[in-house]
Every structure is written in C-alpha cells, then in structure tokens.
Protein backbone atom coordinates (compact mmCIF):
# COMPACT_ATOMS: atom_id res chain seq x y z
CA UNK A 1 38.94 24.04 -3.96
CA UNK A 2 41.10 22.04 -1.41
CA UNK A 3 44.77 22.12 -1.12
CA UNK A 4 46.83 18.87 -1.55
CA UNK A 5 49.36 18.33 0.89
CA UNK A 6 52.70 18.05 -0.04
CA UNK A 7 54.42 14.46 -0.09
CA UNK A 8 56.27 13.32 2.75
CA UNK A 9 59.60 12.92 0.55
CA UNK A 10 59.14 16.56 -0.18
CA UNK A 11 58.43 17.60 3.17
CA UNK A 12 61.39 15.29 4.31
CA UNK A 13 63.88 17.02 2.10
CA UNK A 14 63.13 20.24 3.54
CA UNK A 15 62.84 19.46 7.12
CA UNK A 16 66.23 16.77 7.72
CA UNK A 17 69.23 18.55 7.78
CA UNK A 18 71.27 14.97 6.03
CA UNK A 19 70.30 12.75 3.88
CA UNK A 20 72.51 10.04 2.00
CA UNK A 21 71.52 7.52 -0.75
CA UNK A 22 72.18 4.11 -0.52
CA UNK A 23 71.91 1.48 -2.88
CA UNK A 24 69.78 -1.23 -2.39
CA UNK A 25 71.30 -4.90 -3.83
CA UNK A 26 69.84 -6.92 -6.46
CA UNK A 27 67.95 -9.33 -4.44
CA UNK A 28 66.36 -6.42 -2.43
CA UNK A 29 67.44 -5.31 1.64
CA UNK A 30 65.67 -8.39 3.00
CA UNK A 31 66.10 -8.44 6.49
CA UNK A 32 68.57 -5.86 6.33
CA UNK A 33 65.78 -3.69 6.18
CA UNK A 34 64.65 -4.62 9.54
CA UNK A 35 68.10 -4.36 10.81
CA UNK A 36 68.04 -0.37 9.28
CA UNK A 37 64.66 0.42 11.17
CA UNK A 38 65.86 -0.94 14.70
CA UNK A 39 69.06 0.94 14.43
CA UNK A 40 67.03 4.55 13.52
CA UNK A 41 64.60 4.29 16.04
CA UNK A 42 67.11 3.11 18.54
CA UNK A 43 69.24 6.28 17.48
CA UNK A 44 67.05 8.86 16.25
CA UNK A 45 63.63 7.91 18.01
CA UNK A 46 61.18 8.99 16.13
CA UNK A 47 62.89 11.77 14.34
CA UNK A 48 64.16 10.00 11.10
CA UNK A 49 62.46 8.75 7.32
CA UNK A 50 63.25 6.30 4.82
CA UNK A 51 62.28 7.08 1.05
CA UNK A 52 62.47 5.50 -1.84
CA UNK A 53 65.25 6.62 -4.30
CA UNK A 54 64.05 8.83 -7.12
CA UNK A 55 63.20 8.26 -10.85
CA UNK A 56 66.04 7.66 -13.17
CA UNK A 57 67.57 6.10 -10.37
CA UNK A 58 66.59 2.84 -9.71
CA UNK A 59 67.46 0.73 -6.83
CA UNK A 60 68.61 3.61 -4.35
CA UNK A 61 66.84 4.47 -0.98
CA UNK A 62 67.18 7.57 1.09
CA UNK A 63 67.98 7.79 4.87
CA UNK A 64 66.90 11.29 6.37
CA UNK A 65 68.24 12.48 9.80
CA UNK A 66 69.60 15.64 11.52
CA UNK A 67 72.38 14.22 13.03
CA UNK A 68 75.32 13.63 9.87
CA UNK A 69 77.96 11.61 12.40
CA UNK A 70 75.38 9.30 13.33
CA UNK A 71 73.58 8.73 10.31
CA UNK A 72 77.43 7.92 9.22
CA UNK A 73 77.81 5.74 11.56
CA UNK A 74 74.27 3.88 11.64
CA UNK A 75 75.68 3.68 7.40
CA UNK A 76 78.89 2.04 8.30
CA UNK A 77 78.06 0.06 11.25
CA UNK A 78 74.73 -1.49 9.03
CA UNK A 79 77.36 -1.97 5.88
CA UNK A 80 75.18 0.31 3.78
CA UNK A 81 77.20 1.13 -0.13
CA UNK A 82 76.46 4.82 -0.58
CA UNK A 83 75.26 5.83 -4.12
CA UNK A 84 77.35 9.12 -4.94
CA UNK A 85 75.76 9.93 -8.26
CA UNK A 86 74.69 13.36 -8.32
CA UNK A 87 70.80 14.04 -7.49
CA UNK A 88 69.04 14.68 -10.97
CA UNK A 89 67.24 17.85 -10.82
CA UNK A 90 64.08 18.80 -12.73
C-alpha cells in the first residue's frame, strides 16, 4: 500500500507562520498576478506560496509567508482587498 502525500495547501498551512486571503476581482488578477509573484520572490525568495481560496468561497486566493509586516506590506503596496470572512471549517 503506498502513502499519498499530503497537498501542498495542507502542508502550506502548517508550515507558514501568516497567511491572509485576498479577493481576487471579477475579471480575474490579470497582470496583477505577475506583479504579486515579482514582489514575493523579490521579498521572500523562495520561501513563500500562493493557493487558491477554498470551497464555499469563491474568488479568494491565499498568500503564505513567515514574515506578517511584510506580507502586510507586499498587501498594501500591491493594492490587494483582504477577504475577512471567517475560514469555514470542516
């Protein structure tokens, strides 16, 4: 029998130390989304993940870092709306 691995959103939410949800607009990032990955691997390197938001919540992203002030300020400086709904839990 072989062992699955768990999913990297999983293993994300266990290993960043932040994470904040941001709402993606109607029409989709665009090339804010390339704008989002040049600012995290300028700041964080390699040491950051982007997932999609989860079910029930549609249109909603997650940023994952270890740093909170500059994953606040990557947010604010990239004009990112934070989704503040609670996270629904199983």
């Amino acid at each position: 029998m072989s062992r699955r691995t768990a999913p990297a959103k999983k293993t994300d939410d266990e290993t960043f130390a932040c994470r904040v949800r941001i709402i993606i607009p109607g029409g989709g990032l665009g090339e804010k989304l390339q704008a989002i990955q040049d600012m995290f691997r300028e700041r964080f390197g390699r040491v950051w993940a982007m997932h999609a938001g989860e079910r029930g919540i549609p249109d909603t992203a997650y940023l994952y870092s270890n740093d909170p002030v500059a994953l606040a300020e990557c947010v604010t400086a990239l004009g990112l709306e934070i989704d503040a709904r609670p996270k629904k839990t199983p």
